[in-house]
Protein backbone atom coordinates (compact mmCIF):
# COMPACT_ATOMS: atom_id res chain seq x y z
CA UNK A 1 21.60 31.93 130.93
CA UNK A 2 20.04 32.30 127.21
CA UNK A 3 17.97 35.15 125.89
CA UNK A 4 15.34 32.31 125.24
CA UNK A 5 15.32 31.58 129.02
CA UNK A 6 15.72 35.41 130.55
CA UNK A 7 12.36 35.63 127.82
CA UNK A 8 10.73 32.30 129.45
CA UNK A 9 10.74 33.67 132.71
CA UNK A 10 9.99 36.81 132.22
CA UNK A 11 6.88 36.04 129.90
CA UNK A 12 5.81 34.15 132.86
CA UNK A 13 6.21 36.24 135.47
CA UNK A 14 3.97 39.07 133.10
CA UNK A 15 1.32 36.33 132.86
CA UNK A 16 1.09 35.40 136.87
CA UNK A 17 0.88 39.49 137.07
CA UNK A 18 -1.88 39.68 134.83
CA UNK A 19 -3.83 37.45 136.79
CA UNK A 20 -3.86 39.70 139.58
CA UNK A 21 -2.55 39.05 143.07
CA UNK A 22 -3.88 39.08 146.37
CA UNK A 23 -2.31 41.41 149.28
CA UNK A 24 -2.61 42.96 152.82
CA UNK A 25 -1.37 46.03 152.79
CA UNK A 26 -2.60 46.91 156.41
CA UNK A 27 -3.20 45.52 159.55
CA UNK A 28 -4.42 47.46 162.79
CA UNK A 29 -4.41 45.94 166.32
CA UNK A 30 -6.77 46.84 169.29
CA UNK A 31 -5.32 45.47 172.66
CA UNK A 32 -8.51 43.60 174.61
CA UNK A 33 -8.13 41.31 177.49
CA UNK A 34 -9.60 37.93 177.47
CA UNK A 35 -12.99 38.72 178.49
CA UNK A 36 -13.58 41.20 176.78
CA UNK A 37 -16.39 41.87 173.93
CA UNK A 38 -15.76 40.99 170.84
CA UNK A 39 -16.13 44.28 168.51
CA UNK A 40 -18.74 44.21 165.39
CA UNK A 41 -17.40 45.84 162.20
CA UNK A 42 -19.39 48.01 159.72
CA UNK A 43 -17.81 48.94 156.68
CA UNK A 44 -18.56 52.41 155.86
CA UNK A 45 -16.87 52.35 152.00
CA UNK A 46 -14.30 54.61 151.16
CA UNK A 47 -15.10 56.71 154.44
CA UNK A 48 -13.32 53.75 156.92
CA UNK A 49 -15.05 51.72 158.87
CA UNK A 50 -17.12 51.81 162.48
CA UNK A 51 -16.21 49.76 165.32
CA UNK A 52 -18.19 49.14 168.31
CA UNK A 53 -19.05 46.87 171.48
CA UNK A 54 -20.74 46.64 174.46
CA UNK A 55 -18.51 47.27 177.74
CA UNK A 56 -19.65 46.26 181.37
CA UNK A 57 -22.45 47.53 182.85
CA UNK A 58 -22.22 50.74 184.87
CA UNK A 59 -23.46 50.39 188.41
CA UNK A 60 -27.11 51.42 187.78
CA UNK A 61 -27.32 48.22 185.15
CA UNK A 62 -26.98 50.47 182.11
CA UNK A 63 -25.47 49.64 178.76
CA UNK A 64 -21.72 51.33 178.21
CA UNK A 65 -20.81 51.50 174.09
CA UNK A 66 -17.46 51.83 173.10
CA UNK A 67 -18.28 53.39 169.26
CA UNK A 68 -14.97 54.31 167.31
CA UNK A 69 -14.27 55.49 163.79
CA UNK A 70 -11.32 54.42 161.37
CA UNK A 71 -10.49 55.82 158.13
CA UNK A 72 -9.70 53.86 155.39
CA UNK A 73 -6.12 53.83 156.50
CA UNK A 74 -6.61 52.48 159.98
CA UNK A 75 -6.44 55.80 161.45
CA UNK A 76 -8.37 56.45 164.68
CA UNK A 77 -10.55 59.16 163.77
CA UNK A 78 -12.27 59.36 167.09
CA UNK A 79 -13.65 57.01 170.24
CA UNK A 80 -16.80 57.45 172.16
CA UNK A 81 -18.53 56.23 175.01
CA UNK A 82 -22.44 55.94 174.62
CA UNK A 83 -25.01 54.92 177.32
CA UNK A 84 -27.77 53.21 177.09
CA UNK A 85 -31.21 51.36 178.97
CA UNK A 86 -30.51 48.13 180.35
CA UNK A 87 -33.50 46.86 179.06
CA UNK A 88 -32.30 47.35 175.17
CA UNK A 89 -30.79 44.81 173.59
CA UNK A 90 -28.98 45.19 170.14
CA UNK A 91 -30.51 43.89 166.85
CA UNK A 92 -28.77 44.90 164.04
CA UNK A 93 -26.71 48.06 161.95
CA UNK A 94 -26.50 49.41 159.07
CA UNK A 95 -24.82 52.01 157.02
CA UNK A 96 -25.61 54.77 154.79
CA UNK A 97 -24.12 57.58 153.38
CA UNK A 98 -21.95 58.76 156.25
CA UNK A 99 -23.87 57.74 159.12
CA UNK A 100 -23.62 54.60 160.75
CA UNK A 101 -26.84 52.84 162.09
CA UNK A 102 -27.38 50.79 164.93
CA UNK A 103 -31.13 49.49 166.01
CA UNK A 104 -32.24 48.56 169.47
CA UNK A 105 -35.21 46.65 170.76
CA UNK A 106 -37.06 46.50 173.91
CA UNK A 107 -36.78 42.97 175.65
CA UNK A 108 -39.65 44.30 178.21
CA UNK A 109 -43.17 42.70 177.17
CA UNK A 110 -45.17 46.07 178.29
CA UNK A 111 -42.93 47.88 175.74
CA UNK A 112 -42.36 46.88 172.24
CA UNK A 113 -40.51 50.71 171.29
CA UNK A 114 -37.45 50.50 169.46
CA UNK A 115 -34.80 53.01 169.33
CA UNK A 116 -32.36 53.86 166.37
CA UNK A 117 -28.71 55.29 167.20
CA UNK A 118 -27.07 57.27 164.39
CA UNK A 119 -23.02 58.40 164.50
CA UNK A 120 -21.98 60.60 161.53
CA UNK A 121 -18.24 60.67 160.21
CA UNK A 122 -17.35 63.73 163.07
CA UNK A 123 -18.69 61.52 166.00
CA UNK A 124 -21.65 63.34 165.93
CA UNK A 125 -24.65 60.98 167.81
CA UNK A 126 -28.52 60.71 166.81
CA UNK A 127 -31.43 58.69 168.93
CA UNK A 128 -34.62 57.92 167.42
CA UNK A 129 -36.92 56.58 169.60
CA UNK A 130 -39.44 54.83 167.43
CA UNK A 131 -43.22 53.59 168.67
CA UNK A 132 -43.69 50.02 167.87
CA UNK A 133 -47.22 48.54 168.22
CA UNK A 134 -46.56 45.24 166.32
CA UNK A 135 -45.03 42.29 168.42
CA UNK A 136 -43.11 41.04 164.80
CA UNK A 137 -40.05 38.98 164.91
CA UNK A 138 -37.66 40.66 163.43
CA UNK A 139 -36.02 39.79 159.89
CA UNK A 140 -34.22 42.74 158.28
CA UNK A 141 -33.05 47.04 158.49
CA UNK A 142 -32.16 48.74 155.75
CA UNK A 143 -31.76 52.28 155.69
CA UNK A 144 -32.17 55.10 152.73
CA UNK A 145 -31.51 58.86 153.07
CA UNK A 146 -34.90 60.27 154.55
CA UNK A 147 -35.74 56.61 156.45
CA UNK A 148 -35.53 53.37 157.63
CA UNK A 149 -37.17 49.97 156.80
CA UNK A 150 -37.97 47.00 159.64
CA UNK A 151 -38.77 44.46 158.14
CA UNK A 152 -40.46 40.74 160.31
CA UNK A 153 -43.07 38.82 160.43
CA UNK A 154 -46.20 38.96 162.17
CA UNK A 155 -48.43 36.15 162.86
CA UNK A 156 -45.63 34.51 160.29
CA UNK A 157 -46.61 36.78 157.75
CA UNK A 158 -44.33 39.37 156.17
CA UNK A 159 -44.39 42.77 157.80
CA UNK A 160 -42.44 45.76 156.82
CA UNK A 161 -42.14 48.97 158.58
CA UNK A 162 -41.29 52.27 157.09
CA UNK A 163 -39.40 54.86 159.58
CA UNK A 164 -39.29 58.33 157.99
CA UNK A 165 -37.03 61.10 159.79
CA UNK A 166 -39.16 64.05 159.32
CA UNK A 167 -42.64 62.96 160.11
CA UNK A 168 -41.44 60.49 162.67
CA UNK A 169 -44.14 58.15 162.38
CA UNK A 170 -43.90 54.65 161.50
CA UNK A 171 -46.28 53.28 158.78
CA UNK A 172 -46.96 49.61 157.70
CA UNK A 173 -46.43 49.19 153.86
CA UNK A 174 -49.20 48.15 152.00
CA UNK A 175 -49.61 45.33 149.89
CA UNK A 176 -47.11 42.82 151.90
CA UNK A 177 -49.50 41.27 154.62
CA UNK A 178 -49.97 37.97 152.16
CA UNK A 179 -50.24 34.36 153.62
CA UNK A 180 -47.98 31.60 153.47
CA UNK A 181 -45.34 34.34 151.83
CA UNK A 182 -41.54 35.37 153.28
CA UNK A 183 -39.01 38.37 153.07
CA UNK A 184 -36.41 37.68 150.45
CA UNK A 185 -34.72 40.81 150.36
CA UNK A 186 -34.96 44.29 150.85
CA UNK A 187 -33.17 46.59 148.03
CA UNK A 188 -32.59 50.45 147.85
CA UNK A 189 -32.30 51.12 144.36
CA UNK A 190 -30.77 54.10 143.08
CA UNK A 191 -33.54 55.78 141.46
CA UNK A 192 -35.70 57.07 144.18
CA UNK A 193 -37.48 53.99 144.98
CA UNK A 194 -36.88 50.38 146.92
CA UNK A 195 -38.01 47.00 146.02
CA UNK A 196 -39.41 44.15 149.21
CA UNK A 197 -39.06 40.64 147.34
CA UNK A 198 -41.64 38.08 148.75
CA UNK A 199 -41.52 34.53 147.55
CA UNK A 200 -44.62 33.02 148.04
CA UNK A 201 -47.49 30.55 146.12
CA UNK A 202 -49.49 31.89 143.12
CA UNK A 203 -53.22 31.21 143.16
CA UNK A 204 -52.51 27.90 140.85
CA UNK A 205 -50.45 27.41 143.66
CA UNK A 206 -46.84 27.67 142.21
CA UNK A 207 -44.01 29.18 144.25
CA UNK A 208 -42.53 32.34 142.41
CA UNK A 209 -41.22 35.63 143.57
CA UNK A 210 -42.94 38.79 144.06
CA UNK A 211 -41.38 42.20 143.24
CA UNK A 212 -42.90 45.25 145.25
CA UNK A 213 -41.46 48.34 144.21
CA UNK A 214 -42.32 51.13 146.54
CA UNK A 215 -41.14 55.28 146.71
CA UNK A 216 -39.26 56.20 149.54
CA UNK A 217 -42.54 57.49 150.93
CA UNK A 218 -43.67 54.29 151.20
CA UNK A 219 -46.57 54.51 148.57
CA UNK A 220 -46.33 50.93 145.57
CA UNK A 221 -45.48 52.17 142.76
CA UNK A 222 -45.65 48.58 140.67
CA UNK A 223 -45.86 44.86 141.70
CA UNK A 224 -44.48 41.89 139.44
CA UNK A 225 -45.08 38.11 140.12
CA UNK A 226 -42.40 36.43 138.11
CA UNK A 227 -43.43 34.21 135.22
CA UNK A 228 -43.34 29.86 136.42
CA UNK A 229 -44.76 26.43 135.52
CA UNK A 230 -44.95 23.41 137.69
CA UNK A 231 -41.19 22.74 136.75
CA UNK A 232 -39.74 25.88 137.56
CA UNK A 233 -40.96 26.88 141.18
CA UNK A 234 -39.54 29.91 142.16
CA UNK A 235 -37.83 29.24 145.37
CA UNK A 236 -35.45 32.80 146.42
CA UNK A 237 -34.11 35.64 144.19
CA UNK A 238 -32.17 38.69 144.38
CA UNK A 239 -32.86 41.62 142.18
CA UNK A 240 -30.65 44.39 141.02
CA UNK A 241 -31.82 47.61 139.02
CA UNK A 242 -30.08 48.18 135.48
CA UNK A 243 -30.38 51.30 133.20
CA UNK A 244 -34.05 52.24 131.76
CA UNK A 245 -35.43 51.24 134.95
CA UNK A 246 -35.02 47.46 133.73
CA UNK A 247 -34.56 44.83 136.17
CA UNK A 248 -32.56 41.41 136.85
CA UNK A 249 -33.87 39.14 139.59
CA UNK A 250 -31.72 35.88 140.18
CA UNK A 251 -32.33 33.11 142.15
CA UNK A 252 -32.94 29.72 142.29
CA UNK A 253 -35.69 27.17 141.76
CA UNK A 254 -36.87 23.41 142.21
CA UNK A 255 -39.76 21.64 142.62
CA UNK A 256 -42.90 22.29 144.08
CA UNK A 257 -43.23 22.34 148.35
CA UNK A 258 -39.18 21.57 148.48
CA UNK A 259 -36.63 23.70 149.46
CA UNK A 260 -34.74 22.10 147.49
CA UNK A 261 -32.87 23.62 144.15
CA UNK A 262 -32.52 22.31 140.75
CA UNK A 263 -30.87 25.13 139.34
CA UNK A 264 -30.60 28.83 138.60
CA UNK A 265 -33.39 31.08 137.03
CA UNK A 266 -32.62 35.09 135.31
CA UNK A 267 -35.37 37.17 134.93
CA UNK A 268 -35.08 40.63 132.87
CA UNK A 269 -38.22 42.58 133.36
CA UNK A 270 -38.27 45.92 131.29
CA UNK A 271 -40.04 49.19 133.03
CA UNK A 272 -43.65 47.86 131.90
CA UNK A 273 -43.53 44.26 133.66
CA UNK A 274 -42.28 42.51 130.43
CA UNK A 275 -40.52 39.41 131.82
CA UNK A 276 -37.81 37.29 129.73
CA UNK A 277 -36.96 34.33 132.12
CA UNK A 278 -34.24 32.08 131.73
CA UNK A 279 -34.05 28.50 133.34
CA UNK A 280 -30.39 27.22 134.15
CA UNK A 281 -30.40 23.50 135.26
CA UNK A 282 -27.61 22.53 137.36
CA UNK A 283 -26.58 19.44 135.19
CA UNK A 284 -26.71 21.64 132.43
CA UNK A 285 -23.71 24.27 133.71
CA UNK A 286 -19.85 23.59 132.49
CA UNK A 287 -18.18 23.91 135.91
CA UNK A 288 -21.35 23.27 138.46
CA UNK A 289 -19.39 19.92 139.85
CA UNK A 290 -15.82 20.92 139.22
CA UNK A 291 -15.70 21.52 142.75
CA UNK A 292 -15.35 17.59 143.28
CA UNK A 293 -12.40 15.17 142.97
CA UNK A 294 -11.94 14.28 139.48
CA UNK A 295 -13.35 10.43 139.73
CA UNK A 296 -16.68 11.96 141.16
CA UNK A 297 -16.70 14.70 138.83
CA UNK A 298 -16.39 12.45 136.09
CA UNK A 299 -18.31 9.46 136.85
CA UNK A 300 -21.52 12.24 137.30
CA UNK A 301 -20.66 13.71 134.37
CA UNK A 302 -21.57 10.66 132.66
CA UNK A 303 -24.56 10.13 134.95
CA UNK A 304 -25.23 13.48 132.88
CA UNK A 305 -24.78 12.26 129.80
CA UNK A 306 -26.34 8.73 129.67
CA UNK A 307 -29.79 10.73 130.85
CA UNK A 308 -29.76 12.98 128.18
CA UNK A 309 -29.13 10.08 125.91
CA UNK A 310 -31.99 8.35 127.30
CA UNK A 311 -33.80 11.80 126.92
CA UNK A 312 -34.68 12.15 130.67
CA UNK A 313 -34.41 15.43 133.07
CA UNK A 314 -31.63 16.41 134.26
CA UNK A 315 -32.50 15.87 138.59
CA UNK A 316 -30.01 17.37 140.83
CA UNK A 317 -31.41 19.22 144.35
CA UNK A 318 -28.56 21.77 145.83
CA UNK A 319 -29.38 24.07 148.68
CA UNK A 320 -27.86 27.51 147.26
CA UNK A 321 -27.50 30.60 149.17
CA UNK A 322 -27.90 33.48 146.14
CA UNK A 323 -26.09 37.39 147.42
CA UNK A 324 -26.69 40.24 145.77
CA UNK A 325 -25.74 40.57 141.97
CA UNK A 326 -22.48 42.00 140.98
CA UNK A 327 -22.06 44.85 138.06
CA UNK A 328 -18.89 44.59 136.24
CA UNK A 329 -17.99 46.26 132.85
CA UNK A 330 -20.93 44.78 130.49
CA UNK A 331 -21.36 41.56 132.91
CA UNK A 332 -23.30 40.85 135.87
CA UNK A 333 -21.66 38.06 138.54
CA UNK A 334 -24.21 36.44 139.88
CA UNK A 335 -22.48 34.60 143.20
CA UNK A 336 -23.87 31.26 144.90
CA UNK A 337 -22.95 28.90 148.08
CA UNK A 338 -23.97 25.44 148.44
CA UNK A 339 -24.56 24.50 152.02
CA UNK A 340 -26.51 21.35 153.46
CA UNK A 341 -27.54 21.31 157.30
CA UNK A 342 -25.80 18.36 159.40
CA UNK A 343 -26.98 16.81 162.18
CA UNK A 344 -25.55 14.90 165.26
CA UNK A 345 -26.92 11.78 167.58
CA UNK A 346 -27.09 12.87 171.39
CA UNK A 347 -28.01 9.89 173.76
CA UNK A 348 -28.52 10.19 177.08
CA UNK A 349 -29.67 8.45 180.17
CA UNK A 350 -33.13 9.72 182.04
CA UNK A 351 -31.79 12.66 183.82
CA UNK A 352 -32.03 14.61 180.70
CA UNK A 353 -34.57 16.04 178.24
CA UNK A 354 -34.64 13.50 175.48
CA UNK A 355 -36.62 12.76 172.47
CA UNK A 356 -38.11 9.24 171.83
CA UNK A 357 -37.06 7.51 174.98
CA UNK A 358 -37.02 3.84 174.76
CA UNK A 359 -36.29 1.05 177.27
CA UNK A 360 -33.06 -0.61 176.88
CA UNK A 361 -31.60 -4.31 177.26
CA UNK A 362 -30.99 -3.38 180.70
CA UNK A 363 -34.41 -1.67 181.49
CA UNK A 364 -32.69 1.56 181.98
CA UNK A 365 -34.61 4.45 180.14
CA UNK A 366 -32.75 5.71 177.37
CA UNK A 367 -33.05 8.13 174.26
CA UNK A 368 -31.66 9.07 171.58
CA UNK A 369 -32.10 11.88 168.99
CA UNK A 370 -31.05 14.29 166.38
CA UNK A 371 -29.43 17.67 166.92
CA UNK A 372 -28.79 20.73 164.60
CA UNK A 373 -25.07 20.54 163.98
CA UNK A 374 -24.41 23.59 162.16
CA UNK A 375 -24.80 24.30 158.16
CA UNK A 376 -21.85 22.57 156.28
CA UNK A 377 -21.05 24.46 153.08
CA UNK A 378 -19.49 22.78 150.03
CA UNK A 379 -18.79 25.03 147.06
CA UNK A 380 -19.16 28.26 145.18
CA UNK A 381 -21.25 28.68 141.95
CA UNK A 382 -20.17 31.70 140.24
CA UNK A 383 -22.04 32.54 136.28
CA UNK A 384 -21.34 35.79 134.38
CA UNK A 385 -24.91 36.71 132.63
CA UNK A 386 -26.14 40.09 130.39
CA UNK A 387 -28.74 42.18 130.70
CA UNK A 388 -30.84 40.00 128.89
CA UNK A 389 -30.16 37.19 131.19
CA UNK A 390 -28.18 34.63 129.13
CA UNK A 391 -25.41 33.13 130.54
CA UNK A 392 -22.06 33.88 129.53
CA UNK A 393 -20.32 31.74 130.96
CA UNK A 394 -19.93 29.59 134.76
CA UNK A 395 -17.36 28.54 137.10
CA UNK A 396 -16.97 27.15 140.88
CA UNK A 397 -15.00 27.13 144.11
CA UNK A 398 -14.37 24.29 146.49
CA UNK A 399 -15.10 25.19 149.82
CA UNK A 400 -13.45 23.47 152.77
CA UNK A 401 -14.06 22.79 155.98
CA UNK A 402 -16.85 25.63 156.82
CA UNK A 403 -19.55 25.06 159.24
CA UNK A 404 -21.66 27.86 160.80
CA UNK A 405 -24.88 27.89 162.72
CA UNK A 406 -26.21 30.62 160.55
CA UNK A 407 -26.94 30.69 156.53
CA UNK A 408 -24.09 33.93 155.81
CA UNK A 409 -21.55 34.87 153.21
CA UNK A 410 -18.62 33.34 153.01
CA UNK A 411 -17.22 33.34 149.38
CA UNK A 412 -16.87 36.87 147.83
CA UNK A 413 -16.06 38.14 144.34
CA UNK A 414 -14.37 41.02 142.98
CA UNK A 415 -12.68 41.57 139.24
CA UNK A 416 -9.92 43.07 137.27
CA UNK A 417 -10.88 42.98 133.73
CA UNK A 418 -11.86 39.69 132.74
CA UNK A 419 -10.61 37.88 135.72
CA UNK A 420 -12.40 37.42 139.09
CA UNK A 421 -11.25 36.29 141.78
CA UNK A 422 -13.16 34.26 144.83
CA UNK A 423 -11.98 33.79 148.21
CA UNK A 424 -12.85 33.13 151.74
CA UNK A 425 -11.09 33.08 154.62
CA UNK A 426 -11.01 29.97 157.38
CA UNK A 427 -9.04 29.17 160.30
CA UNK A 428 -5.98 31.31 159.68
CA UNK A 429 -5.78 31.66 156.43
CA UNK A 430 -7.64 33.37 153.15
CA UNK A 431 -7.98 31.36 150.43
CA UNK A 432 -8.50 32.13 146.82
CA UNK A 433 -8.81 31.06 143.31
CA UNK A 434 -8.98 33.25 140.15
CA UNK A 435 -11.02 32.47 136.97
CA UNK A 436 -11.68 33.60 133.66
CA UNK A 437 -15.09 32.86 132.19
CA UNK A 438 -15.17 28.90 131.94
CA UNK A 439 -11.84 28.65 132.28
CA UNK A 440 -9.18 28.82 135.67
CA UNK A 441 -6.12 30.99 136.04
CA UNK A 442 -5.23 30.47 139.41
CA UNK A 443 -6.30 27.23 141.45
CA UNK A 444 -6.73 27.11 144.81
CA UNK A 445 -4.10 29.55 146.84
CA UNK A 446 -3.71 30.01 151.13
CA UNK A 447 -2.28 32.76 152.15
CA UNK A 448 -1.95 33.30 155.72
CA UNK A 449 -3.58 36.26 157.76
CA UNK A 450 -0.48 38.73 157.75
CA UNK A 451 0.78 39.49 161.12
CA UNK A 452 1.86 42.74 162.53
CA UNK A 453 5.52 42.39 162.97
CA UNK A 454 7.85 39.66 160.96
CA UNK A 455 8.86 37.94 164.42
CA UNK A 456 5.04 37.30 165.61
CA UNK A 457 3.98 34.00 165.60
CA UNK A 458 0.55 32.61 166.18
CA UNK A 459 0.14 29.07 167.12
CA UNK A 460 -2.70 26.60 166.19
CA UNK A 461 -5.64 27.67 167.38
CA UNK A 462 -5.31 30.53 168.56
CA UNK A 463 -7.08 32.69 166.06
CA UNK A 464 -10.71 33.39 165.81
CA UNK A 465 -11.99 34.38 162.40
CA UNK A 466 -15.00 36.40 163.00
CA UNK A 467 -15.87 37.54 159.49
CA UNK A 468 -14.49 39.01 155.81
CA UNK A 469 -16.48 41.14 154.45
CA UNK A 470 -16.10 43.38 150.95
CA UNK A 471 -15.14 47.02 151.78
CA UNK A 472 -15.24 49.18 147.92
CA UNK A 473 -13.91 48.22 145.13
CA UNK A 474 -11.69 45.36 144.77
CA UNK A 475 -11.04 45.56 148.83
CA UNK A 476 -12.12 43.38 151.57
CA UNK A 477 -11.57 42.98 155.46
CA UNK A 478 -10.96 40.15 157.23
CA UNK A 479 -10.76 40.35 161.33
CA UNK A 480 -11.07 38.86 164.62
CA UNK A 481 -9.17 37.73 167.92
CA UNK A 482 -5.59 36.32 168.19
CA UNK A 483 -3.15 35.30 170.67
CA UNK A 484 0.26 36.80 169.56
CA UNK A 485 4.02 35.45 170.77
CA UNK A 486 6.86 37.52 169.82
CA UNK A 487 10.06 36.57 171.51
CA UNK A 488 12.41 38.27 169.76
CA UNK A 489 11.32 42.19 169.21
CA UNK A 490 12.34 45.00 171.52
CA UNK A 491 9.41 47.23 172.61
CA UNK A 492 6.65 44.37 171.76
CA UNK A 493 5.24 42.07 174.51
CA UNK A 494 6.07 38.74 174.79
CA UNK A 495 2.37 37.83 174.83
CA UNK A 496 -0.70 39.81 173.70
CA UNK A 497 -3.72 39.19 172.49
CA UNK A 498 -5.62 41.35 170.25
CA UNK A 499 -8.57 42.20 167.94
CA UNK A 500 -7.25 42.74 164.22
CA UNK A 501 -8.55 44.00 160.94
CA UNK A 502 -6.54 43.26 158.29
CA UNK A 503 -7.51 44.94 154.79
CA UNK A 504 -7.32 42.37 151.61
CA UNK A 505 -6.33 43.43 148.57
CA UNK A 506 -7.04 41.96 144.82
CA UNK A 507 -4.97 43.78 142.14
């Protein structure tokens, strides 16, 4: 073989390297049985993660946790068994430096108490009973050092509770008890304070976005409606807080009373309520419709073109699902997921509860009508802004085959320099692409969920992704259920199944 060649290759294996590559270093395995509980997963950063489930009942009807602790290794740090009231029923968690939260409500109509369970890194346990007088639906729970926020609505308008540990009593934050308005988001910033997000009408009656910064006291410190015209309705945003005590809020926005999206808005607001927004039209982004086979992409790319040559707007309506912005180097990521809702015929004769029945040829009664079939999600929009807000540059990511009954991340980001890479996982099987600005490095790669041992095999099926979620830094976690064969290891069942966490790594 020539130099020339021995230089090819070798040039190209540097470049593939430089793109960065995606790995599994570690895997752990938790025996259950088939009836088991599935277990929920809280990533706890650099400190592991918390596992826990609810096990059967004990014989006086109470609840039995099983709460355990991982490091970031996989290592059992410890297991332990936690009782509680039948009567609560589990809401949500959340973590925060070192201590892992879970919050409880209580189903019973005569009491509306809820109760907050705290384990630390040592196994050490913490209940918070907390008096509830509101009947609120519940939305959010975040958590900051000295307290925790409930957030819900109440009468269907926006309620948020503040929880602090050392006077114990919960207070209502001001300001937030607007009509016709709904939670956003709920960010802890990292100066001392938090911001509630509200989207809600204006009194010319345009939608925007309003930005309630409060201490962690509770007490508003500033409120911001963001700057919009009857073009640019603000429709959902997610804020992040930069140096100076600047802000970026993200979103989306479309036209008035839709939900709707015609493309992305950036708003910088400086420490005085200074606003520079920026309006990015869907039709108007490089990569918005790469997603699509290349006839589509192509023939409305000239769709595009022959309106702007007529001089008309640009009209495309995308429901997006904005997450929270991502810092990296001099660049923020802001990170997108088109979804549309589908919807399936059910028909039935008259022993059912139908819709719209109607009598037939036959004269039997029958109806027919539309059911919610799950949210079907169709691509990634991924655009690399500055501080100031412009955009830098924009990119996307096919997504395949995803349905879910509830609006949640799938697509994350994480880079390496100038590169990012996006994946998701589905079925059995993560899948990934890595970009560069505008351009592609890497198209779409599947790599399967790495098994334990190199003789396990998992047929079709027989895996049930329940989640990946980002862990620190560039690594995720993927997990959920399997049924595992092995026929040819000594000291390894034939059959098991098992929950998994596998950790994902981009490098």
């Amino acid at each position: 073989m020539s130099k020339s060649i021995y230089f090819t290759i070798g040039a190209l294996w540097i470049s593939l390297l430089s793109f960065g590559q995606i790995s599994q270093p570690d895997r752990i395995e938790i025996p259950i049985e088939k009836d088991d509980a599935d277990f929920s997963v809280i990533a706890a950063g650099r400190d592991g993660l918390f596992l826990f489930r609810e096990l059967q009942r004990d014989e006086d009807g109470d609840k039995i946790l099983q709460v355990m602790r991982l490091d970031s290794s996989f290592d059992i740090q410890w297991v332990r068994l936690y009782t509680l009231s039948g009567d609560l029923e589990f809401i949500d968690n959340y973590y925060r430096d070192g201590r892992a939260w879970l919050l409880f409500n209580n189903f019973s109509t005569r009491n509306r108490n809820l109760v907050l369970i705290g384990w630390d890194l040592l196994g050490g346990v913490e209940n918070i009973p907390i008096r509830n007088y509101i009947p609120f639906s519940y939305f959010d729970f975040n958590a900051t050092d000295d307290a925790v926020l409930i957030s819900g609505y109440f009468n269907y308008r926006p309620v948020v509770i503040l929880y602090n540990f050392e006077e114990k009593i919960p207070r209502v934050l001001p300001g937030l008890f607007n009509d016709k308005s709904s939670i956003v988001e709920i960010k802890i910033n990292n100066n001392g304070t938090f911001d509630v997000l509200l989207a809600g009408r204006t009194i010319n009656k345009r939608n925007t976005i309003f930005v309630n910064t409060f201490d962690l006291t509770g007490n508003l410190v500033k409120k911001i409606t963001l700057d919009t015209d009857r073009t640019h309705n603000l429709l959902f945003g997610r804020s992040h807080l930069m140096e100076g005590n600047a802000q970026l809020v993200a979103g989306v926005y479309g036209r008035f009373n839709s939900e709707y999206s015609r493309g992305l808005f950036v708003a910088n607001v400086n420490q005085f309520g200074e606003q520079k927004m920026k309006f990015y039209n869907y039709g108007e982004l490089k990569n918005f419709f790469s997603y699509m086979k290349a006839r589509r992409e192509q023939r409305v790319r000239n769709r595009i073109e022959r309106r702007k040559i007529k001089g008309k707007k640009l009209k495309f309506n995308y429901r997006v699902l904005v997450h929270d912005l991502i810092e990296s180097d001099d660049q923020y990521i802001l990170l997108g997921e088109a979804f549309y809702p589908k919807y399936r015929n059910v028909s039935g004769s008259q022993g059912g509860n139908f819709f719209n029945p109607v009598w037939t040829v036959n004269r039997g009664l029958y109806s027919s009508s539309l059911v919610f079939d799950g949210y079907r999600y169709t691509h990634a929009v991924v655009m690399g802004i500055d501080r100031e807000g412009n955009l830098l540059w924009d990119n996307s990511f096919e997504i395949n085959d995803v349905i879910s009954f509830e609006l949640e991340q799938f697509v994350h980001a994480a880079s390496s320099g100038d590169n990012v890479v996006l994946l998701y996982v589905y079925d059995n099987q993560i899948r990934s692409k890595i970009i560069q600005g505008d351009d592609v490095l890497e198209g779409k790669e599947l790599l399967d969920i790495r098994l334990k041992y190199d003789s396990d095999h998992v047929n079709e099926g027989a895996t049930n992704i329940l989640g990946m979620e980002k862990w620190y830094g560039n690594v995720f976690f993927t997990y959920g259920t399997q049924n595992v064969r092995n026929l040819e290891q000594k000291g390894v069942e034939l059959q098991r199944r098992v929950f998994f966490i596998n950790k994902v790594l981009y490098e």
